[in-house]
C-alpha atoms as a PDB file:
ATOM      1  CA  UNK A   1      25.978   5.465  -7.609  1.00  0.00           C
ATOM      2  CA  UNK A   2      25.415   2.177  -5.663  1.00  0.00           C
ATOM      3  CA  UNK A   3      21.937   1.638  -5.037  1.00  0.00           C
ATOM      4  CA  UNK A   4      21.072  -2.059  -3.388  1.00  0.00           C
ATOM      5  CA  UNK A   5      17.617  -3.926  -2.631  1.00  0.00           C
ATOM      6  CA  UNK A   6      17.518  -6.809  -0.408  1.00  0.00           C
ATOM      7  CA  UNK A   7      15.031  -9.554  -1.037  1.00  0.00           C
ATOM      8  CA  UNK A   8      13.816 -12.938   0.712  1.00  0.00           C
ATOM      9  CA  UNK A   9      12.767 -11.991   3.730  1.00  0.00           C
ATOM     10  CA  UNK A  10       9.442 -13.264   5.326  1.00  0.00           C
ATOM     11  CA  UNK A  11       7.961 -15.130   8.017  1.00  0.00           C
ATOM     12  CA  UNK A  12       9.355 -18.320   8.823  1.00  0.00           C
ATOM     13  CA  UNK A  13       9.278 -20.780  12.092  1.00  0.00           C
ATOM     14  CA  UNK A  14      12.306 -21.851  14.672  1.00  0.00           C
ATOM     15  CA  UNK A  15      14.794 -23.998  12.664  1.00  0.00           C
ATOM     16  CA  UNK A  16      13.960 -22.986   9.623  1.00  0.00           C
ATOM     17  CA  UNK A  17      16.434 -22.080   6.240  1.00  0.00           C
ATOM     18  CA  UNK A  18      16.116 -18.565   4.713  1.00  0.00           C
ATOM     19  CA  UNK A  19      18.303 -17.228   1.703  1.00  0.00           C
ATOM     20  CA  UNK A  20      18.589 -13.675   1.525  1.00  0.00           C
ATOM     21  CA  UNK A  21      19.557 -11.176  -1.382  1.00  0.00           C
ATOM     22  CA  UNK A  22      21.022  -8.338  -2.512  1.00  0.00           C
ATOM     23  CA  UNK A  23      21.140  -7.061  -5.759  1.00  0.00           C
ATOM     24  CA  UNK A  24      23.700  -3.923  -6.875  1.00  0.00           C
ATOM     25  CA  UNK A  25      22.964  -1.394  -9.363  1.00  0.00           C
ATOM     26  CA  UNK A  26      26.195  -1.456 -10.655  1.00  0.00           C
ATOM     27  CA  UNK A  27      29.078  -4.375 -11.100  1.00  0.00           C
ATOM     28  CA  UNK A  28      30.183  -4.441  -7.678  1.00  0.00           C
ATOM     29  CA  UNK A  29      33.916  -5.181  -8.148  1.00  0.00           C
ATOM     30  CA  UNK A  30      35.895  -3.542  -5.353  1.00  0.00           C
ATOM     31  CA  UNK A  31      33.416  -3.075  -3.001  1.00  0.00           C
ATOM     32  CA  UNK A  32      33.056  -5.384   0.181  1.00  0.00           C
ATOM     33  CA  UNK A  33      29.501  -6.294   0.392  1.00  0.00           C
ATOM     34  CA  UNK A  34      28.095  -7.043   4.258  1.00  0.00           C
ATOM     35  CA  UNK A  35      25.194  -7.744   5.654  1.00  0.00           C
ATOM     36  CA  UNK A  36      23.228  -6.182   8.865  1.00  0.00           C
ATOM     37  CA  UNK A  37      19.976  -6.297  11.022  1.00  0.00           C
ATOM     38  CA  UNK A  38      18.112  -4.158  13.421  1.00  0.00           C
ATOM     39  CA  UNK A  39      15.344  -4.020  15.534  1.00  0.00           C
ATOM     40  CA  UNK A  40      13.148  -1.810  16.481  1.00  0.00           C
ATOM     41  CA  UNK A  41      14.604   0.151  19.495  1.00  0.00           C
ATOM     42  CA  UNK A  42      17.718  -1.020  19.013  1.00  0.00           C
ATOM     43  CA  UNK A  43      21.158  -0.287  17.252  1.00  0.00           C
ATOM     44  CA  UNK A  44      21.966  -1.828  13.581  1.00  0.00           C
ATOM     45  CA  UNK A  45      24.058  -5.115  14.369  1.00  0.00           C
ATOM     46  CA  UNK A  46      26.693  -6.401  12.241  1.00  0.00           C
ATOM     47  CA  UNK A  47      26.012  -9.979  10.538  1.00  0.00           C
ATOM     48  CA  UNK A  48      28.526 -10.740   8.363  1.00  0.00           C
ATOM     49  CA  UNK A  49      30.486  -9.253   4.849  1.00  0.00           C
ATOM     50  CA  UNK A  50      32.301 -10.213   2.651  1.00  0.00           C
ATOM     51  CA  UNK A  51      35.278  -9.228   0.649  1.00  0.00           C
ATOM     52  CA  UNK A  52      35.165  -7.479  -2.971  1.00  0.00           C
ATOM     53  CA  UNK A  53      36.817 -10.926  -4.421  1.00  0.00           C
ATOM     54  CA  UNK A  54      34.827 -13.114  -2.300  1.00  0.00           C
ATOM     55  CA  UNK A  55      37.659 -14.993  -0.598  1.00  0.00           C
ATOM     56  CA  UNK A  56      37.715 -13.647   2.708  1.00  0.00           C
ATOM     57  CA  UNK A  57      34.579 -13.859   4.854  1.00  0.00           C
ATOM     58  CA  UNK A  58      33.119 -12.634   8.388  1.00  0.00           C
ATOM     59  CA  UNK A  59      30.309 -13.042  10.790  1.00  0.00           C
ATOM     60  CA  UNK A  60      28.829 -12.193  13.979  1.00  0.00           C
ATOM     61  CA  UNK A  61      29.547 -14.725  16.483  1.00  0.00           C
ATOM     62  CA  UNK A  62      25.836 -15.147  16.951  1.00  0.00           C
ATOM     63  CA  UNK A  63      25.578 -16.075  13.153  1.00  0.00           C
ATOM     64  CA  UNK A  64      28.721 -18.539  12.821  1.00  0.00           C
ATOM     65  CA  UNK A  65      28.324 -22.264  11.882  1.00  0.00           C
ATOM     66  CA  UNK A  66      24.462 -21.652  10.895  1.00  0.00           C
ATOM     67  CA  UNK A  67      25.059 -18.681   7.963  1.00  0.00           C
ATOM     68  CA  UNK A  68      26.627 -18.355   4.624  1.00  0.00           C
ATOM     69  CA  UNK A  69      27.982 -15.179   3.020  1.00  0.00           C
ATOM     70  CA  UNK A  70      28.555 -15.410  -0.693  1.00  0.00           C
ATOM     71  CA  UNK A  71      28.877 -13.088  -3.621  1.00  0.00           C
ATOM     72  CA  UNK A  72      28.644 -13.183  -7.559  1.00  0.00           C
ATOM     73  CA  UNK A  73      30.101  -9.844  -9.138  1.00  0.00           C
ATOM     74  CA  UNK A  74      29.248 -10.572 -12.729  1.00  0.00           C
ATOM     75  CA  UNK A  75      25.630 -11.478 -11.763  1.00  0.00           C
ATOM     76  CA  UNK A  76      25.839  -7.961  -9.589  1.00  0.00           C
ATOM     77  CA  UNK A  77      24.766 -10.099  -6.220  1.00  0.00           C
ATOM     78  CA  UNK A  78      25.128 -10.902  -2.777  1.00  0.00           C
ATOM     79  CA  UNK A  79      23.176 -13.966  -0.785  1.00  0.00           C
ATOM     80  CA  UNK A  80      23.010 -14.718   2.720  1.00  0.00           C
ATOM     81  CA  UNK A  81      22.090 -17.950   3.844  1.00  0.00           C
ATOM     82  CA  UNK A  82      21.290 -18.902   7.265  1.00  0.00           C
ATOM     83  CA  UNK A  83      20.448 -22.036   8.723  1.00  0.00           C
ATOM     84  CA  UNK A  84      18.756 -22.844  12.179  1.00  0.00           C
ATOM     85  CA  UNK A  85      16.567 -19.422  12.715  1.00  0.00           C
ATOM     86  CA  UNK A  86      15.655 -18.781  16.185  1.00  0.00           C
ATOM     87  CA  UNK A  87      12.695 -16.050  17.108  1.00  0.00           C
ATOM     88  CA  UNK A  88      15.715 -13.878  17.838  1.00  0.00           C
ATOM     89  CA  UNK A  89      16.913 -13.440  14.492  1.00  0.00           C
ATOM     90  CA  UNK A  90      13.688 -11.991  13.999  1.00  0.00           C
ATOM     91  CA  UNK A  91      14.879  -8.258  12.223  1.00  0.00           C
ATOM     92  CA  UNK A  92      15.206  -5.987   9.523  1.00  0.00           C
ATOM     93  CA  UNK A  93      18.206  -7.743   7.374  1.00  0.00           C
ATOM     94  CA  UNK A  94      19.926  -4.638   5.345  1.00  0.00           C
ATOM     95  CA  UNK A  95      22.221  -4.926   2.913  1.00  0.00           C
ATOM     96  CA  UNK A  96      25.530  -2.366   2.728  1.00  0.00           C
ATOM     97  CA  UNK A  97      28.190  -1.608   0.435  1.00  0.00           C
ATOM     98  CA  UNK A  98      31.573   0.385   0.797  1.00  0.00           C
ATOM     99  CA  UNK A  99      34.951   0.790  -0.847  1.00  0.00           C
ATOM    100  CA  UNK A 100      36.940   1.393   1.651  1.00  0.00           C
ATOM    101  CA  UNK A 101      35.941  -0.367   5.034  1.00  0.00           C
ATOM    102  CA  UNK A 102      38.401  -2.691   5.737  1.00  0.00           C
ATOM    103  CA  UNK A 103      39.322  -5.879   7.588  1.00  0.00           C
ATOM    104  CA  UNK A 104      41.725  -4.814   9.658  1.00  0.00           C
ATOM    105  CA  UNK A 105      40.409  -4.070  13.042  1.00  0.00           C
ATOM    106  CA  UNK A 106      36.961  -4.183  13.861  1.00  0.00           C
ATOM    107  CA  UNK A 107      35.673  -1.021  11.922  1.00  0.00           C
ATOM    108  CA  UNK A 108      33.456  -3.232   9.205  1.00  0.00           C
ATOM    109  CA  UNK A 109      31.378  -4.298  12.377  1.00  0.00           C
ATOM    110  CA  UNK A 110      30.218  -0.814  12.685  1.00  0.00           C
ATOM    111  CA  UNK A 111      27.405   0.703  10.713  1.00  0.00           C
ATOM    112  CA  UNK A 112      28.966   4.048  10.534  1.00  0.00           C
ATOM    113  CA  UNK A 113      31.565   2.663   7.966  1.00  0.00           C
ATOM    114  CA  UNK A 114      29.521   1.674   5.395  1.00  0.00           C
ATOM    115  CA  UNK A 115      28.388   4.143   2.692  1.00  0.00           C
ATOM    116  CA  UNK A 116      25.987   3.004   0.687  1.00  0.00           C
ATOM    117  CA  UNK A 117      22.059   0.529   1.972  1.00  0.00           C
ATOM    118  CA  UNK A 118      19.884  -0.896   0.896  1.00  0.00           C
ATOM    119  CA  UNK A 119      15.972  -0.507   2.410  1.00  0.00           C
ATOM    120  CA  UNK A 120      15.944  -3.714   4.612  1.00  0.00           C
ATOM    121  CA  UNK A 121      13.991  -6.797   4.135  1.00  0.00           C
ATOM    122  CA  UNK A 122      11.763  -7.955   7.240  1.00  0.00           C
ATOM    123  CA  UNK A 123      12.829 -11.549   8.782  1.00  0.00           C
ATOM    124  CA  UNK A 124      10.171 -12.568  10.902  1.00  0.00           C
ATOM    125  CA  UNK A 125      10.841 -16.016  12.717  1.00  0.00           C
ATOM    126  CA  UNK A 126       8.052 -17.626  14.927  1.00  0.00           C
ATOM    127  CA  UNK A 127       8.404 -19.723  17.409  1.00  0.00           C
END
């Protein structure tokens, strides 16, 4: 069973750098890894994922040219890295897992298709 837990989150000001991670519980081979955030009140937004070899990458418009998706499946990990934080980034960043979501259409955008979270890590960003 794929458990995950997400890690680097904190409080950080406008501009600033944060790395973010997500460890597997098993060698993730096969699975497309993805990131997402929510706030309170509101529905879990897509960030960006990342397919099971690593070669093929995707992001929320909101999070292109400032983020970084990456993955290492012998180290059983997953970091996102995003640049230029403004207060509205400020969210719960969770970390998802699935076999079978694919690229095709738009489906990996949507929580629902995702199988397996993680608990969230809290991304506070000050202004």
């Amino acid at each position: 069973q794929m458990q995950l837990t997400e890690s680097g989150g904190g409080l950080v000001q406008a501009g600033d750098s944060l790395r973010l991670s997500c460890l597997t519980s098993i060698r993730p081979f096969s699975f497309i890894l993805g990131w997402f955030r929510q706030v309170p009140g509101k529905e879990r937004e897509f960030v960006a994922a990342i397919s099971w070899r690593g070669d093929s990458t995707y992001y929320a418009d909101s999070m292109k040219g400032r983020s970084t998706i990456s993955r290492d499946n012998t180290n059983n990990s997953m970091v996102l890295h995003v640049t230029s934080l403004k207060p509205e980034d400020t969210a719960v960043y969770y970390c998802a897992a699935d076999k079978s979501v694919g690229f095709g259409g738009l489906g990996y955008t949507q929580p629902q298709s995702w199988d397996f979270w993680g608990l969230g890590t809290q991304v506070t960003v000050s202004s």
